[in-house]
Protein backbone atom coordinates (compact mmCIF):
# COMPACT_ATOMS: atom_id res chain seq x y z
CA UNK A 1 0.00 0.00 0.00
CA UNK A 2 1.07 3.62 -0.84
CA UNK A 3 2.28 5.57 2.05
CA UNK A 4 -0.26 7.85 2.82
CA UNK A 5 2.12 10.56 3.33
CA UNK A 6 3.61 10.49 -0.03
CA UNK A 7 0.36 10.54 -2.23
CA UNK A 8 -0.75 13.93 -3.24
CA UNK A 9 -1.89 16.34 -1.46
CA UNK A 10 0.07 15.31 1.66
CA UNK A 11 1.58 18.26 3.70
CA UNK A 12 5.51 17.99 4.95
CA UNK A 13 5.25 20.42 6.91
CA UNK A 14 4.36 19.51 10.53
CA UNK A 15 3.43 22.98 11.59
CA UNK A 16 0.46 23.23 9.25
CA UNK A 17 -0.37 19.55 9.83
CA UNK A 18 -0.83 19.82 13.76
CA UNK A 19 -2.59 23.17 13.29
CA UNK A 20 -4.79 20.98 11.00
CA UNK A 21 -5.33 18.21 13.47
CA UNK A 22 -6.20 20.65 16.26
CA UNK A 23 -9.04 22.32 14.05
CA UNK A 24 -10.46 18.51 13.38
CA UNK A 25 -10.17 17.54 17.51
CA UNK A 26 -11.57 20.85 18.02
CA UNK A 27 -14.82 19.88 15.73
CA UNK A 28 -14.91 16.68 17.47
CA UNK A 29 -14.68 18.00 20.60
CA UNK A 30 -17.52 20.44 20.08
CA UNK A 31 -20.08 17.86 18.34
CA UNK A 32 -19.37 15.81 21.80
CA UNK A 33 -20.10 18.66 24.15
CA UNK A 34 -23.35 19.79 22.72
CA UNK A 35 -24.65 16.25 22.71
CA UNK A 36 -23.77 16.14 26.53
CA UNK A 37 -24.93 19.52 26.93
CA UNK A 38 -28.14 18.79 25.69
CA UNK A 39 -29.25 16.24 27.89
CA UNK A 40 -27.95 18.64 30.73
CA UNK A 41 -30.76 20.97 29.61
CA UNK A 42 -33.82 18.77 29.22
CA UNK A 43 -35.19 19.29 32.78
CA UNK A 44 -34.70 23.32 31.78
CA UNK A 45 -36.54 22.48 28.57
CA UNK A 46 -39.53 20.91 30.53
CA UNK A 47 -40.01 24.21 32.38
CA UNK A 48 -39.76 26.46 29.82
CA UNK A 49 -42.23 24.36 27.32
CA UNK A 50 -44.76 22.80 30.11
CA UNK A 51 -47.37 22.68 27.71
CA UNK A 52 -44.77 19.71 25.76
CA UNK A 53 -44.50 16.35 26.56
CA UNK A 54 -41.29 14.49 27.08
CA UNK A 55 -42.01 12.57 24.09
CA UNK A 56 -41.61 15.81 22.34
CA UNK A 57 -39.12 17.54 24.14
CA UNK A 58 -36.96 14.07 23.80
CA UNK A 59 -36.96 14.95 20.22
CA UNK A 60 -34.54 17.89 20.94
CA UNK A 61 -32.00 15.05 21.91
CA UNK A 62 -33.14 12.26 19.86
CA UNK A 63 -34.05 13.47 15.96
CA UNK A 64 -30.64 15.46 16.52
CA UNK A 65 -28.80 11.51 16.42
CA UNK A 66 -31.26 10.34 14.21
CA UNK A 67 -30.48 13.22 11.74
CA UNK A 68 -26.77 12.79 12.42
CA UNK A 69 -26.82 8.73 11.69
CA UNK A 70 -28.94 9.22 8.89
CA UNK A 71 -26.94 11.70 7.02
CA UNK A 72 -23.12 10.73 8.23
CA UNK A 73 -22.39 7.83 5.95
CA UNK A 74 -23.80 10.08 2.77
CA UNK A 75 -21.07 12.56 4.41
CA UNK A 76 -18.81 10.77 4.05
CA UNK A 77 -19.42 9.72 0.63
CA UNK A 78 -19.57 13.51 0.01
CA UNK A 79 -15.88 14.43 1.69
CA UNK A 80 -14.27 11.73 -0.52
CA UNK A 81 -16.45 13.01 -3.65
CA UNK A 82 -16.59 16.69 -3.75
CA UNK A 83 -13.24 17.27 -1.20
CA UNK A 84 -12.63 17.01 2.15
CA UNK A 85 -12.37 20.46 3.21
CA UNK A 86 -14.79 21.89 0.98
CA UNK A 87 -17.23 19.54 3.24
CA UNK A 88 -15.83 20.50 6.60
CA UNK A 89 -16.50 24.12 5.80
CA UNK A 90 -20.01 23.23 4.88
CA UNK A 91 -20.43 21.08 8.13
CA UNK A 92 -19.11 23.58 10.32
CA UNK A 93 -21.71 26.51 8.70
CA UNK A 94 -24.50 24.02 9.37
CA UNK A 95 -23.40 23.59 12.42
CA UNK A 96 -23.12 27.41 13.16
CA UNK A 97 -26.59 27.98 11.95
CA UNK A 98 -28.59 25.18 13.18
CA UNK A 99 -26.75 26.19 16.98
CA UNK A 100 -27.91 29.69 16.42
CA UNK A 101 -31.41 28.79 15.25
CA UNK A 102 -32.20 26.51 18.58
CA UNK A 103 -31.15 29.27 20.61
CA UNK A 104 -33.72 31.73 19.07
CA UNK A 105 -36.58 29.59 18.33
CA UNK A 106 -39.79 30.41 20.26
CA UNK A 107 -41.28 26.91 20.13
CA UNK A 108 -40.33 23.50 20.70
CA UNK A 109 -40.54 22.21 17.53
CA UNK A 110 -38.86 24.72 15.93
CA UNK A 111 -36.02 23.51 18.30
CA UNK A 112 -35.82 20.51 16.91
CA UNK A 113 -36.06 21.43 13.69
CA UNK A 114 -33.09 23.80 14.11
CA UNK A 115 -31.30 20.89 15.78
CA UNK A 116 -31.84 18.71 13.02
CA UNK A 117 -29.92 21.77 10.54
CA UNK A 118 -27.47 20.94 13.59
CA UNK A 119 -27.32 17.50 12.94
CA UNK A 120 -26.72 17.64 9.09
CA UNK A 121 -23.66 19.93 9.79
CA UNK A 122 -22.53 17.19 12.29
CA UNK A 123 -22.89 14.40 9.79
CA UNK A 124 -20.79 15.97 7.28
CA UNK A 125 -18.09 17.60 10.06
CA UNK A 126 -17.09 13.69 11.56
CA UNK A 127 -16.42 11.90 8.70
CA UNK A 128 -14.13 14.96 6.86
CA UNK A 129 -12.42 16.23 9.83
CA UNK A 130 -10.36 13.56 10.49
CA UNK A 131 -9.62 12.69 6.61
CA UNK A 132 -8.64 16.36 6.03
CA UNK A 133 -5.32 15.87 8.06
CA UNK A 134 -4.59 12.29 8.27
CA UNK A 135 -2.98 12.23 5.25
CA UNK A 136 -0.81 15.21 5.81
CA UNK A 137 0.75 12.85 8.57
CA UNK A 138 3.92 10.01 8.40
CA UNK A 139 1.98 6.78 8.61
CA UNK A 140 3.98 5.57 11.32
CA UNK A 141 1.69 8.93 13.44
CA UNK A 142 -1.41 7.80 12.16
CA UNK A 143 -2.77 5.66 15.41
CA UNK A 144 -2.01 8.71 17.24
CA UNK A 145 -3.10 10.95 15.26
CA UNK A 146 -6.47 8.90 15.72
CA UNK A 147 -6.23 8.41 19.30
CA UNK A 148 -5.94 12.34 19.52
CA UNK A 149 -8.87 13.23 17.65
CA UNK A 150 -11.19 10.62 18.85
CA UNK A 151 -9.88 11.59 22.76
CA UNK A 152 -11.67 14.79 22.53
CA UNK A 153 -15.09 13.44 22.07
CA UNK A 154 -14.74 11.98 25.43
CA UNK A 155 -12.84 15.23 26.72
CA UNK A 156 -16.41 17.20 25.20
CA UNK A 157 -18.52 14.50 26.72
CA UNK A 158 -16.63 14.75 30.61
CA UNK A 159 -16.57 18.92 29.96
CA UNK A 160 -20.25 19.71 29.42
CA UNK A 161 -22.21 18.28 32.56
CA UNK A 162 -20.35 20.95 34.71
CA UNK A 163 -20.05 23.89 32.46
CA UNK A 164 -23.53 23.37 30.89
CA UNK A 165 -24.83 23.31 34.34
CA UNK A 166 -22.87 26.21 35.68
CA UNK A 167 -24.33 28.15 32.18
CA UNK A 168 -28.02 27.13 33.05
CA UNK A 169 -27.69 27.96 36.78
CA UNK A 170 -27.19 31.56 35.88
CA UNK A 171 -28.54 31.78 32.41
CA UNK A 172 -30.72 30.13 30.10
CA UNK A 173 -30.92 26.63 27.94
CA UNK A 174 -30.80 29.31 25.15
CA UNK A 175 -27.21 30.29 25.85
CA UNK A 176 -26.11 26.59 26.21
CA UNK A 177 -27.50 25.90 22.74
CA UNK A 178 -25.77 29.36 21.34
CA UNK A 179 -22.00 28.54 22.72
CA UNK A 180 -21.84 26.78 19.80
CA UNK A 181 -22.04 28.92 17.46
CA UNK A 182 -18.79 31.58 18.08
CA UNK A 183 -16.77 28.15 18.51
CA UNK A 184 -17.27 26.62 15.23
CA UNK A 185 -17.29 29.87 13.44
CA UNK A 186 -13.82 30.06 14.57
CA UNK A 187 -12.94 26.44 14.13
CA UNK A 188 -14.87 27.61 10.09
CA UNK A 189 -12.00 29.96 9.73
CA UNK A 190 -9.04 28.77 11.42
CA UNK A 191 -10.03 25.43 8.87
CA UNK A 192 -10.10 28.11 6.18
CA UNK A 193 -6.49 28.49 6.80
CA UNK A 194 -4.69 25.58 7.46
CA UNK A 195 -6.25 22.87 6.15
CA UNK A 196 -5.20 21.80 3.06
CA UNK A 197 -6.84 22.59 -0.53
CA UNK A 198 -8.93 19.99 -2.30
CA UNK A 199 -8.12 18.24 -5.15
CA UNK A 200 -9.80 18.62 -8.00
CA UNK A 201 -11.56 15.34 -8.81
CA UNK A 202 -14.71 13.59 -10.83
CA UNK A 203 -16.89 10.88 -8.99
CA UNK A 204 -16.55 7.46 -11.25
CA UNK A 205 -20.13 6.79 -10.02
CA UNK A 206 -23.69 8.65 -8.59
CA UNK A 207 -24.50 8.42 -5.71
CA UNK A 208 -27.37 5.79 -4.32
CA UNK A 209 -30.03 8.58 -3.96
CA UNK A 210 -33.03 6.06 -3.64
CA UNK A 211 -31.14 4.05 -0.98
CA UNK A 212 -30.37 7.18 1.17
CA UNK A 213 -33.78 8.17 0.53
CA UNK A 214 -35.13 5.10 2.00
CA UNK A 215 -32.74 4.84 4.97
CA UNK A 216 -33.52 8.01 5.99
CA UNK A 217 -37.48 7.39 6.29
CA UNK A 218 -36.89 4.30 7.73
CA UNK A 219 -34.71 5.76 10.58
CA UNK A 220 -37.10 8.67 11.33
CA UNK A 221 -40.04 6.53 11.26
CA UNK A 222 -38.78 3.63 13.65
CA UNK A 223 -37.95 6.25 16.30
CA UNK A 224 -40.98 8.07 15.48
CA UNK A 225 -42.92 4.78 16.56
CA UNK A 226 -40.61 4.12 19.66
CA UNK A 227 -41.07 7.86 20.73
CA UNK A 228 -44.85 8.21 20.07
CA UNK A 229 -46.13 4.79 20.65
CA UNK A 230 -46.83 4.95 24.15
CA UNK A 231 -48.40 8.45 23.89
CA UNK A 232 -50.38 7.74 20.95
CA UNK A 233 -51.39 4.85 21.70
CA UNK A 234 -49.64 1.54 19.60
CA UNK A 235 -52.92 1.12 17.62
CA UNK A 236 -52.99 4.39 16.37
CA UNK A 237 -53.31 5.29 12.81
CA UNK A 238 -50.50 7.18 13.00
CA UNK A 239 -48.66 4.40 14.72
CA UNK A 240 -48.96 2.11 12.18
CA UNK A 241 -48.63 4.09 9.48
CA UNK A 242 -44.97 4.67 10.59
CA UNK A 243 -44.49 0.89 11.34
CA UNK A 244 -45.75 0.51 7.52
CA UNK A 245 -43.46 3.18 5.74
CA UNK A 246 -40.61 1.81 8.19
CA UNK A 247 -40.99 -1.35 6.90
CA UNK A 248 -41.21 -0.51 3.18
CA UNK A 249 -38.26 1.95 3.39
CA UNK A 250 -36.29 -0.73 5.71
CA UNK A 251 -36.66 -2.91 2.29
CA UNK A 252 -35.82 -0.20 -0.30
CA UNK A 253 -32.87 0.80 1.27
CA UNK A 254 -31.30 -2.91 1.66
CA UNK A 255 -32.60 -4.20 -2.10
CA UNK A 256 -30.45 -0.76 -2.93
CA UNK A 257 -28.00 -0.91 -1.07
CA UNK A 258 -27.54 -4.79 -2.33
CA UNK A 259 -27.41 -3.78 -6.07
CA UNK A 260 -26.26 -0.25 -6.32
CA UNK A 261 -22.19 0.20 -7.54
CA UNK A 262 -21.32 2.50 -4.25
CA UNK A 263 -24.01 1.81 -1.65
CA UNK A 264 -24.07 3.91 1.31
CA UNK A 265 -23.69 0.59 3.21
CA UNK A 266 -21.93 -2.39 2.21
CA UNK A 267 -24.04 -5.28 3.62
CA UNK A 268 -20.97 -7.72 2.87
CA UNK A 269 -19.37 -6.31 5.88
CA UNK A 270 -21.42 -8.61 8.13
CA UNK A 271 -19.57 -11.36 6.56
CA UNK A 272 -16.90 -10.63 9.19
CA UNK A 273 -17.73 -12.23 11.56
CA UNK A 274 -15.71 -10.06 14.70
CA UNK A 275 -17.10 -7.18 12.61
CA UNK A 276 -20.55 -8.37 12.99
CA UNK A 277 -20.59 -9.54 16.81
CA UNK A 278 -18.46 -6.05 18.26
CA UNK A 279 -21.03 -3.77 15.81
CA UNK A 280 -23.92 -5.79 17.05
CA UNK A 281 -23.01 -5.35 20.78
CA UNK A 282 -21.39 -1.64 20.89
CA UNK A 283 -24.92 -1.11 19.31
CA UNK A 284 -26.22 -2.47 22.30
CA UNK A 285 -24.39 -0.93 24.79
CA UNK A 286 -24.51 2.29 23.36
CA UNK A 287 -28.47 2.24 23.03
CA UNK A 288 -28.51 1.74 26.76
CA UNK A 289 -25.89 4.10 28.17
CA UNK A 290 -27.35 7.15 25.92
CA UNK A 291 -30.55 5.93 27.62
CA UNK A 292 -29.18 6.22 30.87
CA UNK A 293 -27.55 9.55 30.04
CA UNK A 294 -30.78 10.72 29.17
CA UNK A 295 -32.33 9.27 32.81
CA UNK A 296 -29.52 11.11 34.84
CA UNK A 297 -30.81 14.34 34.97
CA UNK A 298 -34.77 13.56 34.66
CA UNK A 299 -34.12 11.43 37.62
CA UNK A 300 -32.11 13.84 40.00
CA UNK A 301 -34.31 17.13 39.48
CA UNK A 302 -37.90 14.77 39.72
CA UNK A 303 -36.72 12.34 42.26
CA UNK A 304 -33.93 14.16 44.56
CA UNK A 305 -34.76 17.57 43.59
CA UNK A 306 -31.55 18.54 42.79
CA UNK A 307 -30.15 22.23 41.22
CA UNK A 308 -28.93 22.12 37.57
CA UNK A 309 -25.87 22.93 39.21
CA UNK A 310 -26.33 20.06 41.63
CA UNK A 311 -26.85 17.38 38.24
CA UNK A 312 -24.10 18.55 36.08
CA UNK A 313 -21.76 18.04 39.23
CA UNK A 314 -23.18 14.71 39.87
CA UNK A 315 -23.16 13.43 36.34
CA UNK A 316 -18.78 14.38 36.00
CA UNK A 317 -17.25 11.50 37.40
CA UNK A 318 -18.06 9.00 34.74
CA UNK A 319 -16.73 11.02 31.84
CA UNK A 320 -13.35 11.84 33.84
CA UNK A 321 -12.76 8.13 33.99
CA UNK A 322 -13.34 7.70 30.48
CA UNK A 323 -11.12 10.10 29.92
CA UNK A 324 -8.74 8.83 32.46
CA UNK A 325 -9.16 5.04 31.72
CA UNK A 326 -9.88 4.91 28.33
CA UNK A 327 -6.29 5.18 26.33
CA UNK A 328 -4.52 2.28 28.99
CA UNK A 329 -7.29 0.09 27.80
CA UNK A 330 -6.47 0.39 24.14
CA UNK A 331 -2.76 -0.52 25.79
CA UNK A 332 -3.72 -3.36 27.64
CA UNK A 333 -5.99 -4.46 24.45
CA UNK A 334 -3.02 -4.57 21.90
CA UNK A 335 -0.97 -6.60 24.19
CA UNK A 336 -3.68 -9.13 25.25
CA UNK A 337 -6.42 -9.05 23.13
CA UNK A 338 -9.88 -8.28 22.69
CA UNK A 339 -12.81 -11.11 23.63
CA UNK A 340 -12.21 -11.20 27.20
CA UNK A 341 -11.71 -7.29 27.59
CA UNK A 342 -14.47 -6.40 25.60
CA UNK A 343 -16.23 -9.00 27.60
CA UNK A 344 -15.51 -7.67 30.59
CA UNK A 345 -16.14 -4.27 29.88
CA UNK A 346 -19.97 -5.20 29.08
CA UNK A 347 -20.28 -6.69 32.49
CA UNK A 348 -19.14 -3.88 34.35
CA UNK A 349 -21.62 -1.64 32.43
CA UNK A 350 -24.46 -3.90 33.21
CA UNK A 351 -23.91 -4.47 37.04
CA UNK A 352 -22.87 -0.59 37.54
CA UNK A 353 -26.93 -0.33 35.53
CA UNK A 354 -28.35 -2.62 37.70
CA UNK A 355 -26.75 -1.11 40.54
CA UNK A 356 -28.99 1.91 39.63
CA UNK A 357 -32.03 0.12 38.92
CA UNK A 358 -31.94 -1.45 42.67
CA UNK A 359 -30.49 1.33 44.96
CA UNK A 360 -31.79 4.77 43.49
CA UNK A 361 -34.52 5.59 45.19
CA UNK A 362 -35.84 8.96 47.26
CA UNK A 363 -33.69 9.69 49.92
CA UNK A 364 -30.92 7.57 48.90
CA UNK A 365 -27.12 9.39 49.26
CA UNK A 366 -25.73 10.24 46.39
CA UNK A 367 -22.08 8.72 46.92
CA UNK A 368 -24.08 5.24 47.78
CA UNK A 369 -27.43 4.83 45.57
CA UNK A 370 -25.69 6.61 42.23
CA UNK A 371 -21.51 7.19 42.23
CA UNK A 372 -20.73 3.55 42.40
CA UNK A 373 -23.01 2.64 39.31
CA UNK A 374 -21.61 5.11 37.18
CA UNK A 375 -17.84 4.84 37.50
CA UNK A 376 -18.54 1.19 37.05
CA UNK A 377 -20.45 1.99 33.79
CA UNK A 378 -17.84 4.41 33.12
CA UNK A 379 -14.85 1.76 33.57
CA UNK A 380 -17.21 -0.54 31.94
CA UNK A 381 -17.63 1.72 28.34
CA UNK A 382 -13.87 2.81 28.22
CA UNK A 383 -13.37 -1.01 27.94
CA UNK A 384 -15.32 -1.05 25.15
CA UNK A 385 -14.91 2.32 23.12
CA UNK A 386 -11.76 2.60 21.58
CA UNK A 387 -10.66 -1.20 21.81
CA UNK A 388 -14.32 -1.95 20.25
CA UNK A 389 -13.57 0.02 17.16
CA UNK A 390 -10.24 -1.71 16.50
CA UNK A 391 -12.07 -5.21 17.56
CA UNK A 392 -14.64 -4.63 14.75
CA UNK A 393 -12.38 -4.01 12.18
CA UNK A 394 -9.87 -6.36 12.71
CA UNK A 395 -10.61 -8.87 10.33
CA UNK A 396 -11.70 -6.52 7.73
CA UNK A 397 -9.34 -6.40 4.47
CA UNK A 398 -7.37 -3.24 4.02
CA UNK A 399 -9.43 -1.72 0.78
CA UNK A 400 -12.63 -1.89 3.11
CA UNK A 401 -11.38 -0.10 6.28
CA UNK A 402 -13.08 3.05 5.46
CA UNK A 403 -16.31 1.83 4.76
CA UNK A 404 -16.64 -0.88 7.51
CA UNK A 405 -15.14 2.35 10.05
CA UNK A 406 -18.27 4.58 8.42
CA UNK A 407 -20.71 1.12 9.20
CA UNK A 408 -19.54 0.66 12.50
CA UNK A 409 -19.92 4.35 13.77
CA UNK A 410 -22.88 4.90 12.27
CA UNK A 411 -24.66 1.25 14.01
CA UNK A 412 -23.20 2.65 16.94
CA UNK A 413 -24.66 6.39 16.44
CA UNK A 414 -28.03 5.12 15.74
CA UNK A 415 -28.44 3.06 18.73
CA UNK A 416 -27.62 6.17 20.63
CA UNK A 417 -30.58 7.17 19.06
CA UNK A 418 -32.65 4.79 19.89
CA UNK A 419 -31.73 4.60 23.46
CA UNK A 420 -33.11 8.22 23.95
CA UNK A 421 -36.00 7.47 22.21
CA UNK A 422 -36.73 4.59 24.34
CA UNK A 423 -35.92 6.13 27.52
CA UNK A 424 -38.54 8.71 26.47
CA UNK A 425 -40.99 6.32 26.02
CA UNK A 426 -40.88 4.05 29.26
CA UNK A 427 -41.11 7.49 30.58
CA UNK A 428 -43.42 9.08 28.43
CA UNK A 429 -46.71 10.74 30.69
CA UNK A 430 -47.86 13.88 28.63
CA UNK A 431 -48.08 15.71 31.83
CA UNK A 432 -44.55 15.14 32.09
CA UNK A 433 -44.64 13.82 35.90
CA UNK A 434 -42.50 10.51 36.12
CA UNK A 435 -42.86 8.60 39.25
CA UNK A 436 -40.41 6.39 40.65
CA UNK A 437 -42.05 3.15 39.29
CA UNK A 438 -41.10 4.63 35.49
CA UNK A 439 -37.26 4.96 36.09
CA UNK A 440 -37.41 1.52 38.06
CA UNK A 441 -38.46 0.53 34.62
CA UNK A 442 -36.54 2.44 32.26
CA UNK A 443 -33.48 1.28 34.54
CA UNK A 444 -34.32 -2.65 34.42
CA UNK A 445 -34.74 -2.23 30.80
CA UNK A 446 -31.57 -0.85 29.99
CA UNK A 447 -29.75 -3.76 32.25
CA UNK A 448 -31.49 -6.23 29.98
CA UNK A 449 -30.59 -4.49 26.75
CA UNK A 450 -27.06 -4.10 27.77
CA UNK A 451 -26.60 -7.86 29.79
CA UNK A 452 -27.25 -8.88 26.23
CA UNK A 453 -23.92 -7.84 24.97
CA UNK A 454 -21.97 -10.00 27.26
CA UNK A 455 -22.85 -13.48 25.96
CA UNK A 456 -22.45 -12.01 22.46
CA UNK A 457 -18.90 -11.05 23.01
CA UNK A 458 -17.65 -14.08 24.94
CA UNK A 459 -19.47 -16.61 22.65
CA UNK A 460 -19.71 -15.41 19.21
CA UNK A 461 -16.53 -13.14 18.82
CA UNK A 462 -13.79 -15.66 17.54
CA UNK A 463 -11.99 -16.81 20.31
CA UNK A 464 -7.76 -16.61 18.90
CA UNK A 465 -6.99 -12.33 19.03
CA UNK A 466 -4.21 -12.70 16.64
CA UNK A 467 -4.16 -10.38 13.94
CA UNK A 468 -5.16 -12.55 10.76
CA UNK A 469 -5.02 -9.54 8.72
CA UNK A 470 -1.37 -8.58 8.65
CA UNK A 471 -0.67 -6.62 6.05
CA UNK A 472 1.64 -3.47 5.40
């Protein structure tokens, strides 16, 4: 394989190229904090909108992953088409707008339809940010490079509880949702300057329009269903209406995806099988700690009655340890494999979630009933993030690396999405009071969901961790 360094377009000089690589960790870092952020502000959202339900407000969180997943692998088919930058730039305008939009919209849907302009700049920032400098790096930097940029969506994830809560406690959720936009207008022209140009270059093929299409109805109507059902009522028209076009689209987008020259996904992937089993459970896992993200803070302000300030506090010791934890466990991973740590990892999750699920309750002190469950779903998830995306794609052949990367991220994305959508709906009263019995639910869900990853790890992922893949 070419050295990525040499081919053109590659940048010798290191100056420009670590200027370059702070503008992409920047981007990541901000996408991270204002997903964080946002669940911060949910409670805050309640207030201000009491006439909403939580089904609806949820959408503030929820149709901005759905948006993201549903537009980040066309993204990326966009960066390598029409230039990497020249997407970035885009992304980061989206971004800017859709942040100032939610800040000044009067209604709550109009919030989430400015989130979801948010969400389109988001799916085409990820994918180009870190492609717009790779290259401009010696190959031999390249897993660092990668280790840097994908550190600062944890870094963004451990920030926000305590500076989003510090912003609401003497501001408004409207100034949280604006931060935004001054940062990636500078991170728009500071990427103006230093990263490199594009080349100049004509797609061999179109794009699969009609499988896009489809995957983005199916998406939006599956959470639609999981959101709504319980408010609506499962035999609603409207209900099953969305299970029908769900369906149909479901169908569209996999016959396309099957026969089209460049499909957005390449369903040959789940040939793999270690691609298949760490996709399928890091899809798991991360539907049911974005669930329980989403519980935090609905649970401390309606069950302990605790400050903004008091939640975003609380809710900062699990992201330090990820931050803390997380690059020794890629270590320890290289050196002894992936099954049993991967394994492991899901187990701590689940017990630190069931922890929850039995000892939160009124009353209950904090540092007993809620720190022990999260640093062990903390320790638990660092297991799995960066060694699970390495796990998944260690069988895959070089050429495919990219596209089974794209795959994985996005299954992971969209049961992120999912996760808040569910939470919302084991929740889901329209007069938005949840009593104890709902979060005793919502908890013992989310320890089923993510129990389920453990015996898919240990017994399906292939049990040698040796490379087979070696190749320059």
């Amino acid at each position: 394989m070419k050295h990525l360094s040499t081919l053109p377009g590659a940048n010798p000089d290191m100056r420009r190229a670590n200027a370059g690589l702070v503008v992409a960790a920047s981007a990541m870092l901000l996408i991270s904090f204002v997903g964080t952020a946002t669940n911060i502000a949910v409670p805050v959202l309640q207030d201000e909108f009491a006439d909403s339900s939580l089904s609806t407000i949820s959408w503030v969180v929820s149709g901005f992953n759905v948006v993201q997943v549903t537009f980040m692998l066309l993204g990326g088919r966009l960066a390598d088409r029409l230039g990497r930058k020249s997407v970035f730039l885009t992304g980061m305008l989206l971004f800017a707008l859709g942040a100032a939009l939610s800040g000044f919209a009067p209604t709550i849907l109009l919030v989430v339809a400015a989130r979801a302009i948010q969400a389109v700049g988001a799916a085409l920032i990820l994918p180009s940010s870190l492609a717009a400098v790779l290259p401009q790096f010696p190959r031999e930097r390249h897993a660092t490079v990668v280790s840097m940029w994908s550190s600062m969506g944890v870094f963004g994830a451990a920030a926000a509880p305590t500076i989003a809560a510090g912003v609401l406690g003497i501001s408004s959720w409207r100034v949280v949702f604006l931060l935004a936009v001054p940062v990636a207008l500078v991170a728009f022209v500071a990427g103006s300057l230093v990263l490199l140009p594009d080349e100049s270059r004509k797609p061999e093929r179109r794009l699969d329009w009609a499988g896009a299409t489809a995957g983005t109805l199916a998406l939006a109507a599956t959470v639609l269903v999981i959101v709504q059902g319980r408010v609506w009522g499962w035999a609603d028209v409207r209900i099953l209406a969305a299970i029908g076009i769900a369906g149909v689209a479901a169908a569209v987008f996999v016959v396309s995806s099957m026969q089209h020259d460049e499909p957005l996904i390449d369903f040959g992937l789940f040939g793999i099988r270690s691609f298949t089993v760490v996709t399928l459970a890091t899809s798991l896992l991360a539907l049911s700690t974005t669930a329980t993200w989403f519980l935090y803070p609905l649970f401390m302000r309606e069950i302990w009655d605790y400050s903004i300030l008091q939640v975003g506090l609380a809710m900062t010791p699990g992201p330090l340890i990820l931050v803390v934890s997380a690059p020794f466990c890629g270590r320890f991973a290289d050196r002894n494999g992936y099954r049993g740590l991967l394994t492991l990892g899901a187990i701590l999750a689940s017990v630190g979630t069931a922890w929850m699920a039995i000892f939160l309750a009124p009353g209950r002190p904090y540092v007993f009933a809620f720190l022990p469950g999260t640093l062990l779903i903390a320790f638990g998830m660092s297991f799995m993030l960066g060694p699970g995306n390495s796990a998944a794609l260690r069988d895959v052949p070089p050429v495919q690396l990219g596209a089974a990367n794209a795959v994985y991220n996005t299954c992971r994305l969209l049961g992120g999405s999912l996760g808040v959508a569910m939470a919302a709906s084991l929740l889901g009263n329209v007069d938005g009071a949840h009593p104890l019995a709902s979060f005793q639910l919502a908890w013992w869900v989310v320890v089923v969901l993510m129990a389920l990853a453990v015996p898919i790890l240990w017994l399906a992922y292939p049990r040698t961790d040796d490379t087979i893949n070696q190749r320059a």
